[in-house]
PDB file of N, CA and C in Angstrom:
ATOM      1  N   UNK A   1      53.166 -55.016  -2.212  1.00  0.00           N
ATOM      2  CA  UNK A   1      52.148 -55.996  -1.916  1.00  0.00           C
ATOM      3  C   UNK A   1      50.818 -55.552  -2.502  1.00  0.00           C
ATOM      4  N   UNK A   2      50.185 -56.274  -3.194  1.00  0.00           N
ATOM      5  CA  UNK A   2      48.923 -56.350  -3.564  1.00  0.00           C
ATOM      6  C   UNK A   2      47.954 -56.360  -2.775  1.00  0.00           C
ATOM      7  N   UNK A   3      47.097 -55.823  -2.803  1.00  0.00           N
ATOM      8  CA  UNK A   3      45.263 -55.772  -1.720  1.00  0.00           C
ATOM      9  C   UNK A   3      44.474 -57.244  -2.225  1.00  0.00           C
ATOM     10  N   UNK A   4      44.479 -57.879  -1.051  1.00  0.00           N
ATOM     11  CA  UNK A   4      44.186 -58.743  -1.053  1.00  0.00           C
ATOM     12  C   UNK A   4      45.095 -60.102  -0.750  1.00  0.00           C
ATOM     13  N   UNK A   5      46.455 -59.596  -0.945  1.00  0.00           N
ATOM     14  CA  UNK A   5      47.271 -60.858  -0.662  1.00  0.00           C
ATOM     15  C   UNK A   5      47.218 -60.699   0.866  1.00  0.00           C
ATOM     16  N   UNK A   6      47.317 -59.415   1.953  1.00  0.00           N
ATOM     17  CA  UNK A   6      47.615 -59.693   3.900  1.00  0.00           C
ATOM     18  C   UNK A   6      46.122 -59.028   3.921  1.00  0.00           C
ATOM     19  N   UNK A   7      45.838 -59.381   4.994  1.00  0.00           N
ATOM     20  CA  UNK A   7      44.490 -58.907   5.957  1.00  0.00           C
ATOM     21  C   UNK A   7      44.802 -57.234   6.278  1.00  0.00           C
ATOM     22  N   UNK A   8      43.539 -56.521   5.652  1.00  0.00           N
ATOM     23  CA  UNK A   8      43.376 -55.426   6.160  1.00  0.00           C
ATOM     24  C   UNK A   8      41.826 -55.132   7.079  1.00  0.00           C
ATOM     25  N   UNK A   9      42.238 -54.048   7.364  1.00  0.00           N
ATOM     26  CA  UNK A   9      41.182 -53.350   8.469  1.00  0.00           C
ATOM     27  C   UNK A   9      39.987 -53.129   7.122  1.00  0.00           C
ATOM     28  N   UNK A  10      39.089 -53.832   7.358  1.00  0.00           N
ATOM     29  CA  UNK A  10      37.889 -53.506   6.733  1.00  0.00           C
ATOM     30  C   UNK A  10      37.325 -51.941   7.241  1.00  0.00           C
ATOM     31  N   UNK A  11      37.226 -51.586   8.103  1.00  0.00           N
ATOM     32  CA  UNK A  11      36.917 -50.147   8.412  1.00  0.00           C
ATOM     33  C   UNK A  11      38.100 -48.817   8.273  1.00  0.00           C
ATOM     34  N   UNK A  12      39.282 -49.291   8.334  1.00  0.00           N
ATOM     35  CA  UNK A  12      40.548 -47.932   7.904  1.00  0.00           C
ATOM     36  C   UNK A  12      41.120 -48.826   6.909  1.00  0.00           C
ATOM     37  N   UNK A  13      41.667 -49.616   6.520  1.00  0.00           N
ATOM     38  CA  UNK A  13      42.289 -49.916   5.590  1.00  0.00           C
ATOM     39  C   UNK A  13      43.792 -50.237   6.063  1.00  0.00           C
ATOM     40  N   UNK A  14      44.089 -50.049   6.664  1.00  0.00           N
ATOM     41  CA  UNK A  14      45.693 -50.294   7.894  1.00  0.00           C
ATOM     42  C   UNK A  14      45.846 -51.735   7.211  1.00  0.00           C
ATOM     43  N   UNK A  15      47.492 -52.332   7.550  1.00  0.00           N
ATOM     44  CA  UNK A  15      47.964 -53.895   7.439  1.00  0.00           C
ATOM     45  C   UNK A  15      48.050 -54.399   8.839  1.00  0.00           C
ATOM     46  N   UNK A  16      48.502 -52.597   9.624  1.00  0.00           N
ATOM     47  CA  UNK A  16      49.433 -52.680  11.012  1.00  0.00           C
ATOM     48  C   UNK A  16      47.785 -53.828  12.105  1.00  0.00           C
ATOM     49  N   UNK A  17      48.461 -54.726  12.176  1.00  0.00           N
ATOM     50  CA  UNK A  17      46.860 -55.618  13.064  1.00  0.00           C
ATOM     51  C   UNK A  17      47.944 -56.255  13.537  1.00  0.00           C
ATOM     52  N   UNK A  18      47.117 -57.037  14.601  1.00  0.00           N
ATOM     53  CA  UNK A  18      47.512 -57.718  16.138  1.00  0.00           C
ATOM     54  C   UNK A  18      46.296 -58.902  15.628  1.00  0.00           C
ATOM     55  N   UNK A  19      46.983 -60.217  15.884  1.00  0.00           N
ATOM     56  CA  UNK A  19      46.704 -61.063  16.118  1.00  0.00           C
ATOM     57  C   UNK A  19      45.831 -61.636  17.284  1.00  0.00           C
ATOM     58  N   UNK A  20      44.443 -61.745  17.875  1.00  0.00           N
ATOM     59  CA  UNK A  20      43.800 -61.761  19.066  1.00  0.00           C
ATOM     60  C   UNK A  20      43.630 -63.469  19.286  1.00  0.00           C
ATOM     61  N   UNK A  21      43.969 -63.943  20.802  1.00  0.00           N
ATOM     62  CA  UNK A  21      42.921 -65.402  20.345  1.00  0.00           C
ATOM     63  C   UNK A  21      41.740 -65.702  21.084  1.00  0.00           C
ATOM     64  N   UNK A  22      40.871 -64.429  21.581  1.00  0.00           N
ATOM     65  CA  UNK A  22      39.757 -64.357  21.533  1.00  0.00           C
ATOM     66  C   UNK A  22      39.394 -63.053  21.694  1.00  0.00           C
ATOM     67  N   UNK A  23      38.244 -62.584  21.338  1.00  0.00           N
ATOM     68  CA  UNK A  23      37.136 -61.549  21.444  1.00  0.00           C
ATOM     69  C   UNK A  23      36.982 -60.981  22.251  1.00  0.00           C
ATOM     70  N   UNK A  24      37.875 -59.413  22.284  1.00  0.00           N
ATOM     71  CA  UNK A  24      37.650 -58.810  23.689  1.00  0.00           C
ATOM     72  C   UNK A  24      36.014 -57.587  23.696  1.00  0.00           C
ATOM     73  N   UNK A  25      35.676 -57.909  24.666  1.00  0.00           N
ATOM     74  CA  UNK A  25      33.769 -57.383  24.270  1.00  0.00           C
ATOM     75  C   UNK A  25      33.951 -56.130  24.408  1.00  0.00           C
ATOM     76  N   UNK A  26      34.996 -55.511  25.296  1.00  0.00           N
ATOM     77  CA  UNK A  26      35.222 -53.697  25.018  1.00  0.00           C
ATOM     78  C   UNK A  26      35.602 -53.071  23.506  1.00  0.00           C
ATOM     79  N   UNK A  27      35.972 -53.674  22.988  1.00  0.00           N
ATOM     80  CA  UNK A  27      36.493 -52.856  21.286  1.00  0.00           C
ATOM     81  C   UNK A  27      35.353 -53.518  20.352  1.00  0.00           C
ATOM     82  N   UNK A  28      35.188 -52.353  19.249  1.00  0.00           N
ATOM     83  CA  UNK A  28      34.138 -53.263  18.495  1.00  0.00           C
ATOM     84  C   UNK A  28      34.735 -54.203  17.556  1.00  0.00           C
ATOM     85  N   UNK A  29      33.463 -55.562  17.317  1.00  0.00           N
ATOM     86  CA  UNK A  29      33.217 -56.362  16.384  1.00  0.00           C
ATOM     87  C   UNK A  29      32.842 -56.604  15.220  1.00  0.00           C
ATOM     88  N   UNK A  30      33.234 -56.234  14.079  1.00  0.00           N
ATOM     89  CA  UNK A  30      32.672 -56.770  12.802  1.00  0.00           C
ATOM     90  C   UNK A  30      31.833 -58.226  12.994  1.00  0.00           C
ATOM     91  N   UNK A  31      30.402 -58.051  13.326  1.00  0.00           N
ATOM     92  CA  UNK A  31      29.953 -59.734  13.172  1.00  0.00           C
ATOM     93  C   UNK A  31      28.868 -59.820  11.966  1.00  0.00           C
ATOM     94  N   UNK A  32      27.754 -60.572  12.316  1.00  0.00           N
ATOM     95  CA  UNK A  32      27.052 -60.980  11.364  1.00  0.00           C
ATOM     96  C   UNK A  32      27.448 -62.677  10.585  1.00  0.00           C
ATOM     97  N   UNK A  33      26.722 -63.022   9.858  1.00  0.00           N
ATOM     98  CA  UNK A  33      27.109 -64.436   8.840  1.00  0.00           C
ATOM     99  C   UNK A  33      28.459 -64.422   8.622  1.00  0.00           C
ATOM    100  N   UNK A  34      28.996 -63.908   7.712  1.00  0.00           N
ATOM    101  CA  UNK A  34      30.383 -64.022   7.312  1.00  0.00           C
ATOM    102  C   UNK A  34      31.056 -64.069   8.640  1.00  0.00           C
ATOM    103  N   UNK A  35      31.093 -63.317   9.552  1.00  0.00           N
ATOM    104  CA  UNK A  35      32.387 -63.289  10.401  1.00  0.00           C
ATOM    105  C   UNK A  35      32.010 -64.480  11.433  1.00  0.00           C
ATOM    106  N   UNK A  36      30.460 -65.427  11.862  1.00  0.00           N
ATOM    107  CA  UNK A  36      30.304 -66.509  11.771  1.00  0.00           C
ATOM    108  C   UNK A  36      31.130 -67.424  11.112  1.00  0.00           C
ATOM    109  N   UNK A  37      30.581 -67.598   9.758  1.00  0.00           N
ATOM    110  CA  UNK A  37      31.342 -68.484   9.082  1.00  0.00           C
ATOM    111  C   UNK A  37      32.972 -68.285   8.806  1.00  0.00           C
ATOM    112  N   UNK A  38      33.459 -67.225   9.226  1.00  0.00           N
ATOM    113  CA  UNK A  38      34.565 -67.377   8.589  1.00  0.00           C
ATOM    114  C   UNK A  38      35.156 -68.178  10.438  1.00  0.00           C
ATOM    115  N   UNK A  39      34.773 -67.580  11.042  1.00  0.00           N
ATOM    116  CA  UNK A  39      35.179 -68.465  12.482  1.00  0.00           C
ATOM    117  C   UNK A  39      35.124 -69.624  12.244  1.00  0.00           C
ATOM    118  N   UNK A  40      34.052 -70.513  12.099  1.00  0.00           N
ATOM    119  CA  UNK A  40      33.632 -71.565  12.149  1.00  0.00           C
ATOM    120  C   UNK A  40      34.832 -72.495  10.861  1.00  0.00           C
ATOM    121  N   UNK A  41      34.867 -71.707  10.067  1.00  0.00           N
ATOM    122  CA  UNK A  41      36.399 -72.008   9.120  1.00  0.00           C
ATOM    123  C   UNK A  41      37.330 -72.135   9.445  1.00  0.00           C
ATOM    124  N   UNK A  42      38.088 -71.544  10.920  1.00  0.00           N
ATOM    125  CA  UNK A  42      39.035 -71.450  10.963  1.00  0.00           C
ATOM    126  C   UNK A  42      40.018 -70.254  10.464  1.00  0.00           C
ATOM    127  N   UNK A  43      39.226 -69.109  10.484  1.00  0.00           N
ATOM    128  CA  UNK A  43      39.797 -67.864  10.507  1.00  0.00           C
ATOM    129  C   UNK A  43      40.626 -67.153  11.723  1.00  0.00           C
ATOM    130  N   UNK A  44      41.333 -66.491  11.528  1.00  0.00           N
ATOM    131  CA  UNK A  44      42.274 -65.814  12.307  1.00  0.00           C
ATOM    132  C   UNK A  44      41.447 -64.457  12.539  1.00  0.00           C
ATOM    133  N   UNK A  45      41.206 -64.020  14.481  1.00  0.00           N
ATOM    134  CA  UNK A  45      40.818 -63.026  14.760  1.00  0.00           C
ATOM    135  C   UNK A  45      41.848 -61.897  14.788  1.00  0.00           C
ATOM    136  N   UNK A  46      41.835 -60.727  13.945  1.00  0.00           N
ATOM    137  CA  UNK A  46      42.100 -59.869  13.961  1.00  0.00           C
ATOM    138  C   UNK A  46      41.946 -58.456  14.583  1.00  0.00           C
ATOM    139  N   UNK A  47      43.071 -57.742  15.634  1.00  0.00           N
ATOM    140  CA  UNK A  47      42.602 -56.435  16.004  1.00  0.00           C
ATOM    141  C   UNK A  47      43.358 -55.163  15.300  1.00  0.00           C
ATOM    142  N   UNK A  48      42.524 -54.385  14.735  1.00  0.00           N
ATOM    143  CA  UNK A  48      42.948 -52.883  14.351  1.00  0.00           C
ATOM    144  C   UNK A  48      44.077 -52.049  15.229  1.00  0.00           C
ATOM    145  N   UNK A  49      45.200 -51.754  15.177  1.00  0.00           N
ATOM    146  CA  UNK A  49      45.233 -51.259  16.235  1.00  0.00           C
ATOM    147  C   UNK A  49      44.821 -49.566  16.078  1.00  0.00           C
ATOM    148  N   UNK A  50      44.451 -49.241  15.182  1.00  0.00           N
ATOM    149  CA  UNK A  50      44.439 -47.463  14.968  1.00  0.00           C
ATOM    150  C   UNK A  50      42.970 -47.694  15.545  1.00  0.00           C
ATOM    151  N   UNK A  51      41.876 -48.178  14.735  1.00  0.00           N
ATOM    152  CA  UNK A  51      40.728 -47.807  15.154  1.00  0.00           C
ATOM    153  C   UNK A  51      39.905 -49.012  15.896  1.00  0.00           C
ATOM    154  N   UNK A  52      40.660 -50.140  16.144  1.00  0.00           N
ATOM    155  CA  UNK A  52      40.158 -50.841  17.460  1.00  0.00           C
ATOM    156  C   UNK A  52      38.956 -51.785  16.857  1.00  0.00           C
ATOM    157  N   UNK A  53      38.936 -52.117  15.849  1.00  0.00           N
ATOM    158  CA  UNK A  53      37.973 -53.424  14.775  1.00  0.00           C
ATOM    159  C   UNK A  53      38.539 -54.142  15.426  1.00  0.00           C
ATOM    160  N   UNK A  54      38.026 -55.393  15.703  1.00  0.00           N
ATOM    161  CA  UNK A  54      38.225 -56.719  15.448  1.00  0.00           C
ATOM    162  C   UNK A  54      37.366 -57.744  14.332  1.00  0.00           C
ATOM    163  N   UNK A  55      37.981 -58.360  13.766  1.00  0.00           N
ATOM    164  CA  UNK A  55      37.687 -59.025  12.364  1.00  0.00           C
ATOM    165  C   UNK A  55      38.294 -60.585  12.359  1.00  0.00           C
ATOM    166  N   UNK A  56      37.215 -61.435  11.924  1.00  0.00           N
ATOM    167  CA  UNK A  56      38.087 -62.474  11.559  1.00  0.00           C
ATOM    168  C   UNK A  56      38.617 -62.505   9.757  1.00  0.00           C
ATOM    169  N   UNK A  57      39.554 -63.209   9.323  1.00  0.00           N
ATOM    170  CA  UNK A  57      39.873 -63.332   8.010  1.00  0.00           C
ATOM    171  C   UNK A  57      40.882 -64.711   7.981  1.00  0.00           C
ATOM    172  N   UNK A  58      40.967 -64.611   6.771  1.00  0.00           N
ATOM    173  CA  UNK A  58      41.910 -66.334   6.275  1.00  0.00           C
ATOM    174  C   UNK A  58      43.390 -65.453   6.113  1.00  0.00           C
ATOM    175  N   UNK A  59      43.152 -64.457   5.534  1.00  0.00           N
ATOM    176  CA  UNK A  59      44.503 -63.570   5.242  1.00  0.00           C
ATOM    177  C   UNK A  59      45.309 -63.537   6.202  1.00  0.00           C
ATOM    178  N   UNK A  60      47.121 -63.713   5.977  1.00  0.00           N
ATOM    179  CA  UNK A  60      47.921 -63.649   6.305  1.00  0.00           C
ATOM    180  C   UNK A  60      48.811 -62.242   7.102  1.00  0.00           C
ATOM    181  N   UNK A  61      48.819 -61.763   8.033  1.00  0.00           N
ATOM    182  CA  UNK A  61      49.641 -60.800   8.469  1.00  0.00           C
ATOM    183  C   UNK A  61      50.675 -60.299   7.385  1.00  0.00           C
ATOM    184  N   UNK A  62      50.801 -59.139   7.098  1.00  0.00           N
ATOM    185  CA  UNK A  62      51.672 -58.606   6.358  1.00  0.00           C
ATOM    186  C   UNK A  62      53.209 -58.754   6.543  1.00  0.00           C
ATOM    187  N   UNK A  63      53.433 -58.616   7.690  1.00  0.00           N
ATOM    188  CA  UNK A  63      54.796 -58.954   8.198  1.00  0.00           C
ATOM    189  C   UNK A  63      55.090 -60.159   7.926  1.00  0.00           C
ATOM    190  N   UNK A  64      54.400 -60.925   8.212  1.00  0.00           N
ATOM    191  CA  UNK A  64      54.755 -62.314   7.941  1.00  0.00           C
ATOM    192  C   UNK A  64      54.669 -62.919   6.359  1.00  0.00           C
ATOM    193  N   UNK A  65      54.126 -62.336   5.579  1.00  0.00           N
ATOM    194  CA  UNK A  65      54.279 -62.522   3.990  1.00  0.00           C
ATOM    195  C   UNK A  65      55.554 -61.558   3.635  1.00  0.00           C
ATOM    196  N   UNK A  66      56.298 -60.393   4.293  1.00  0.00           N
ATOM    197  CA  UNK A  66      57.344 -59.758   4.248  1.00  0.00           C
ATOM    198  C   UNK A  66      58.389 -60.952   4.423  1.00  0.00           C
ATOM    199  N   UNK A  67      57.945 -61.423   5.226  1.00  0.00           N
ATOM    200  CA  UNK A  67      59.448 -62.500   6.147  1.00  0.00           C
ATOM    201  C   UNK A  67      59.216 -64.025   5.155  1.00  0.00           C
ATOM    202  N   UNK A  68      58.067 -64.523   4.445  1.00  0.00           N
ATOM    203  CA  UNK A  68      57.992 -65.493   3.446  1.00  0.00           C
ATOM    204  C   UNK A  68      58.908 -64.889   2.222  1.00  0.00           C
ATOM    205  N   UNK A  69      58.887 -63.696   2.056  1.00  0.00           N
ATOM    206  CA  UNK A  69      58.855 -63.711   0.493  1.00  0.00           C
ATOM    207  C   UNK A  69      60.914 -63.479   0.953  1.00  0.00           C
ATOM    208  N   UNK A  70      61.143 -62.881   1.716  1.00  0.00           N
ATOM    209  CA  UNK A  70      63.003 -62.514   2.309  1.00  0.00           C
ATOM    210  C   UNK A  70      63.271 -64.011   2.266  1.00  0.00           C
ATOM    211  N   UNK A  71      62.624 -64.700   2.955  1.00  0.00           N
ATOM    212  CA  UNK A  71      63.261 -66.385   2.897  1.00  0.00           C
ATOM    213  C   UNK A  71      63.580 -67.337   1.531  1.00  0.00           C
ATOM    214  N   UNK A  72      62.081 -66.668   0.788  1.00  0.00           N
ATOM    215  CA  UNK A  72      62.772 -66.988  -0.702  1.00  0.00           C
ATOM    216  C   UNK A  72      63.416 -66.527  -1.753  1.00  0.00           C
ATOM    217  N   UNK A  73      63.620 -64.967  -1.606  1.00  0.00           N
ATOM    218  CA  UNK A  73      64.687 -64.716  -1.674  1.00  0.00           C
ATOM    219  C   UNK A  73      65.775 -65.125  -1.600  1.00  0.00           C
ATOM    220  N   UNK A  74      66.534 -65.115  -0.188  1.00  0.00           N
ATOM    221  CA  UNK A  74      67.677 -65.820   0.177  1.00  0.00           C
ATOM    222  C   UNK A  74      67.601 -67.109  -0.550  1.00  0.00           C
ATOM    223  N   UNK A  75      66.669 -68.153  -0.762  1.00  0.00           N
ATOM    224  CA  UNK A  75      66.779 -69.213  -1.103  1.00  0.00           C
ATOM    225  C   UNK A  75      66.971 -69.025  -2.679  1.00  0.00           C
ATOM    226  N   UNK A  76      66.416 -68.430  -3.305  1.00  0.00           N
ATOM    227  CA  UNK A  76      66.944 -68.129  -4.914  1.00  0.00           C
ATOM    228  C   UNK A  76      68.176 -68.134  -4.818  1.00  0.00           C
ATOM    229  N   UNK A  77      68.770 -66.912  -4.276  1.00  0.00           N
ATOM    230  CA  UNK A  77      69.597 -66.472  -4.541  1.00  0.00           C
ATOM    231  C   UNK A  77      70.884 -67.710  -4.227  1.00  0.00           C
ATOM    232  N   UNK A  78      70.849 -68.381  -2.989  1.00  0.00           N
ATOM    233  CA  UNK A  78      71.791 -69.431  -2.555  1.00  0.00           C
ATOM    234  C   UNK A  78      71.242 -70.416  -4.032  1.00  0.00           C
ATOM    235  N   UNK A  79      70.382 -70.710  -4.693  1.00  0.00           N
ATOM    236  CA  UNK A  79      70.593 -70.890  -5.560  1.00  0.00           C
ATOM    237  C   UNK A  79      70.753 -70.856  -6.884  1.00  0.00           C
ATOM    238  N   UNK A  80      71.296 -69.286  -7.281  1.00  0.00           N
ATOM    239  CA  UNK A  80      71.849 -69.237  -8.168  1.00  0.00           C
ATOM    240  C   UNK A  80      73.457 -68.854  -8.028  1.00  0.00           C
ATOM    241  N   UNK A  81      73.937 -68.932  -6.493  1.00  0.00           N
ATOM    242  CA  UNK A  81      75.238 -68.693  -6.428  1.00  0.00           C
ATOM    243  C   UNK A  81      75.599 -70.466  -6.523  1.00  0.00           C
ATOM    244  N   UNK A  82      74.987 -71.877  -6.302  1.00  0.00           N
ATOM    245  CA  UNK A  82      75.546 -72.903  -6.605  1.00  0.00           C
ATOM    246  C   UNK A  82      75.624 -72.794  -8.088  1.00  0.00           C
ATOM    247  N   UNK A  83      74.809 -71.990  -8.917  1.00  0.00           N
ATOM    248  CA  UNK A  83      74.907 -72.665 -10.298  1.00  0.00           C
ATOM    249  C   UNK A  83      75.677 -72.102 -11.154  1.00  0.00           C
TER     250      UNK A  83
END
């Protein structure tokens, strides 16, 4: 996987994140404009789990671009065994 295709930890660099659906005020926040606007977009809150960031981003969970790309896989492949 390429940097930049799943959401990483802006402060460690980790993929390993937890999905939050709101802002817990004990762990810290990446805020400021951007993490404004990226809310207000419709960004996905993100928690660190090594060093405890929370972040919003548009980026996709890693696991879950793991489990997109196996599905098309399988789907190639079922179709090149019809052809």
């Amino acid at each position: 996987m390429y940097a930049g295709e799943v959401a990483q930890c802006p402060d460690c660099g980790t993929t390993r994140l937890v999905i939050r659906r709101k802002r817990d005020h004990i762990d810290r926040f990446q805020g400021g404009f951007l993490a404004w606007w990226r809310k207000k977009m419709g960004a996905k809150l993100y928690h660190c789990i090594f060093c405890r960031l929370q972040f919003y981003s548009h980026l996709p969970l890693a696991a879950s671009m793991t489990e997109e790309r196996s599905m098309a896989d399988e789907a190639s492949r079922a179709l090149d065994q019809k052809s």
